[in-house]
Protein backbone atom coordinates (compact mmCIF):
# COMPACT_ATOMS: atom_id res chain seq x y z
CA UNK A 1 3.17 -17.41 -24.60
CA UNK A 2 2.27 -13.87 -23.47
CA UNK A 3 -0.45 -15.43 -21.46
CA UNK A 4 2.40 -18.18 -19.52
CA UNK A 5 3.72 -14.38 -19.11
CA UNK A 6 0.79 -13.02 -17.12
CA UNK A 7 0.39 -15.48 -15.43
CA UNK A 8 4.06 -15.98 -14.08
CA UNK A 9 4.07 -12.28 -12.97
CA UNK A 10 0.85 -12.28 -11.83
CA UNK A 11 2.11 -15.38 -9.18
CA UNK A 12 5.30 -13.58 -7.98
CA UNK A 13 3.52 -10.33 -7.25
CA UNK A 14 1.13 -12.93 -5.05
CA UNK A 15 4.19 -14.58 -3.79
CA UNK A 16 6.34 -10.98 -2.94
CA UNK A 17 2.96 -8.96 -1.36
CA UNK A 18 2.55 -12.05 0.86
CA UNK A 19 5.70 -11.79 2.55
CA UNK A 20 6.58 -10.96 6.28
CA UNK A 21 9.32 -7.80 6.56
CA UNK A 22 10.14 -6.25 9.57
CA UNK A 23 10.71 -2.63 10.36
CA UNK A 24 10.82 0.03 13.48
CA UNK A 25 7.42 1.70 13.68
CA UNK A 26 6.81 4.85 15.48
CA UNK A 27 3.24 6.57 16.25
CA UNK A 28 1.58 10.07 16.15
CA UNK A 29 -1.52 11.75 17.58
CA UNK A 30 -2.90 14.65 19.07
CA UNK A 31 -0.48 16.82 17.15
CA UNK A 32 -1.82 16.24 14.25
CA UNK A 33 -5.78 15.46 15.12
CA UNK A 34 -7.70 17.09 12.40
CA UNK A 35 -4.90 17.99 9.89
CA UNK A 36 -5.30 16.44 6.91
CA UNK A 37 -3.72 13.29 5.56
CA UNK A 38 -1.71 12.99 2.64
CA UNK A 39 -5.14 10.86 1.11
CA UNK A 40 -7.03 14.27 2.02
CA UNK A 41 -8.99 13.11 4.86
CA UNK A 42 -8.73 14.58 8.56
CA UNK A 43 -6.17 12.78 10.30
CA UNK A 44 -7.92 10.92 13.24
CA UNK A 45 -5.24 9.38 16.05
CA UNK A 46 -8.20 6.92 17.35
CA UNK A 47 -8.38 5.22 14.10
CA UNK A 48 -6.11 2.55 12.50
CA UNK A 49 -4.24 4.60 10.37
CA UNK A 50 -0.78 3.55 8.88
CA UNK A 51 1.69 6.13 6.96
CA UNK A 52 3.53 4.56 4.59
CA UNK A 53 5.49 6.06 1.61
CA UNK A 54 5.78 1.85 0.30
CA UNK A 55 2.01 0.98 -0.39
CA UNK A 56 -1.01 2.56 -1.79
CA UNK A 57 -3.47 4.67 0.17
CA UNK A 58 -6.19 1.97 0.74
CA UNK A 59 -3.33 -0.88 1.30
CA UNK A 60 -4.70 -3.04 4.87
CA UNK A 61 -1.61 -4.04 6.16
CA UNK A 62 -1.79 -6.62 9.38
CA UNK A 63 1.38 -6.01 12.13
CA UNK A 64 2.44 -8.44 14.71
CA UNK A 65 4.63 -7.84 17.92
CA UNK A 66 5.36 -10.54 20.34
CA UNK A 67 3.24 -12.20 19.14
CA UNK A 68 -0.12 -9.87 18.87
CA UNK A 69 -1.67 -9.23 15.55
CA UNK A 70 -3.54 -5.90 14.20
CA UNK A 71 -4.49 -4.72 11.19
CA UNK A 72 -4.46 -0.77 9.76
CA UNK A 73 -5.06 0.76 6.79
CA UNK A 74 -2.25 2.85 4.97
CA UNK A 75 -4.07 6.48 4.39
CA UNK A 76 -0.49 8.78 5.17
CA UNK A 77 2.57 9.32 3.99
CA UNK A 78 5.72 8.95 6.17
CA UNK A 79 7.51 8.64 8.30
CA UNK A 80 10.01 11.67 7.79
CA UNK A 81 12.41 10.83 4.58
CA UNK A 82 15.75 11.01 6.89
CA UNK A 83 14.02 8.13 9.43
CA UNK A 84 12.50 6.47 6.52
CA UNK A 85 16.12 6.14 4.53
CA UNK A 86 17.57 4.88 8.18
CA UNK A 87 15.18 1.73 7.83
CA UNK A 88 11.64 3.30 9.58
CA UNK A 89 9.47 2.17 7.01
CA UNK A 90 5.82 2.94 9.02
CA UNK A 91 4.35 5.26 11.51
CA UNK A 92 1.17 4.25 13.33
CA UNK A 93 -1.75 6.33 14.88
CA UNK A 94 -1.58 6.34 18.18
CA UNK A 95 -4.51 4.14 19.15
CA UNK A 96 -3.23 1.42 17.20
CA UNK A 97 0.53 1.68 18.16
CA UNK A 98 -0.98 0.83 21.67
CA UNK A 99 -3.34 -1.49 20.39
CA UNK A 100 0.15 -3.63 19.16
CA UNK A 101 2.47 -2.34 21.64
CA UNK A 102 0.54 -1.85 24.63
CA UNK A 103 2.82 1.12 25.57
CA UNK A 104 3.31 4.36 23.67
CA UNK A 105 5.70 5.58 25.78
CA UNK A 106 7.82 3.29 24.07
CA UNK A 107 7.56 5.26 21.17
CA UNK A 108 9.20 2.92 19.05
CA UNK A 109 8.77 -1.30 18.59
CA UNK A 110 10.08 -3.46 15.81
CA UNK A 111 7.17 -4.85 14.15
CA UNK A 112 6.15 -7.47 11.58
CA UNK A 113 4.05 -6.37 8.74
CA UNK A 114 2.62 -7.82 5.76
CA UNK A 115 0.09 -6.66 2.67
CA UNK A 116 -3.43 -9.03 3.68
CA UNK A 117 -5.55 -6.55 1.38
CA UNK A 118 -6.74 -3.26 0.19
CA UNK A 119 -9.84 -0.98 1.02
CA UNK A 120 -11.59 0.71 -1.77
CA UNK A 121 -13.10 2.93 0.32
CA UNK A 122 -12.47 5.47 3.46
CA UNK A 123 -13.11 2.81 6.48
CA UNK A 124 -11.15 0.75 9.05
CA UNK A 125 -10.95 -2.97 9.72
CA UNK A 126 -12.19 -3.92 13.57
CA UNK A 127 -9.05 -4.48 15.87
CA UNK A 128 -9.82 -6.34 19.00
């Protein structure tokens, strides 16, 4: 029985960490080059970096807008509590907000997102 148990939860955390959600997503940079990180690493605005206050530091998450897929790695915390309780639920570095977007002076998109994996380790998946 307790294994049927496992095994049922184990599934629908699969199931629920596989799904699509969509949120606004902002960016920051150069402010905040070389301050560190809520993970305690130097913030770098040229790498993938996702803040997140919903996953795990290490979490890869992949984003899609209009149809354009990256993927980041959740290393912060944010965004702010107030925009995070109005329904912003990530904040990108800068290089890969215009990675997705193509346009930071847009400042803010509504993006895709879903959980595709986690990274042990302090690195960055390759985005194209």
């Amino acid at each position: 029985m307790m294994k049927k148990i496992i095994l049922l939860t184990l599934a629908l955390c699969l199931t629920v960490s596989c799904k699509s959600a969509s949120t606004e997503a902002s960016w920051y940079g150069e402010k905040y080059r070389g301050k560190p990180m809520a993970n305690g690493e130097a913030f770098n605005p040229d790498l993938p970096v996702i803040a997140s206050w919903d996953y795990p530091f290490g979490t890869v998450l992949e984003l899609t807008y209009n149809g354009k897929k990256v993927y980041g790695v959740v290393w912060d915390r944010g965004p702010a509590r107030k925009l995070y309780h109005k329904g912003r639920k990530l904040d990108l570095s800068k290089s890969l907000f215009k990675t997705l977007v193509g346009d930071n002076d847009i400042g803010i998109a509504n993006v895709q997102y879903k959980k595709v994996g986690r990274y042990l380790s302090y690195r960055y998946p390759k985005n194209k």
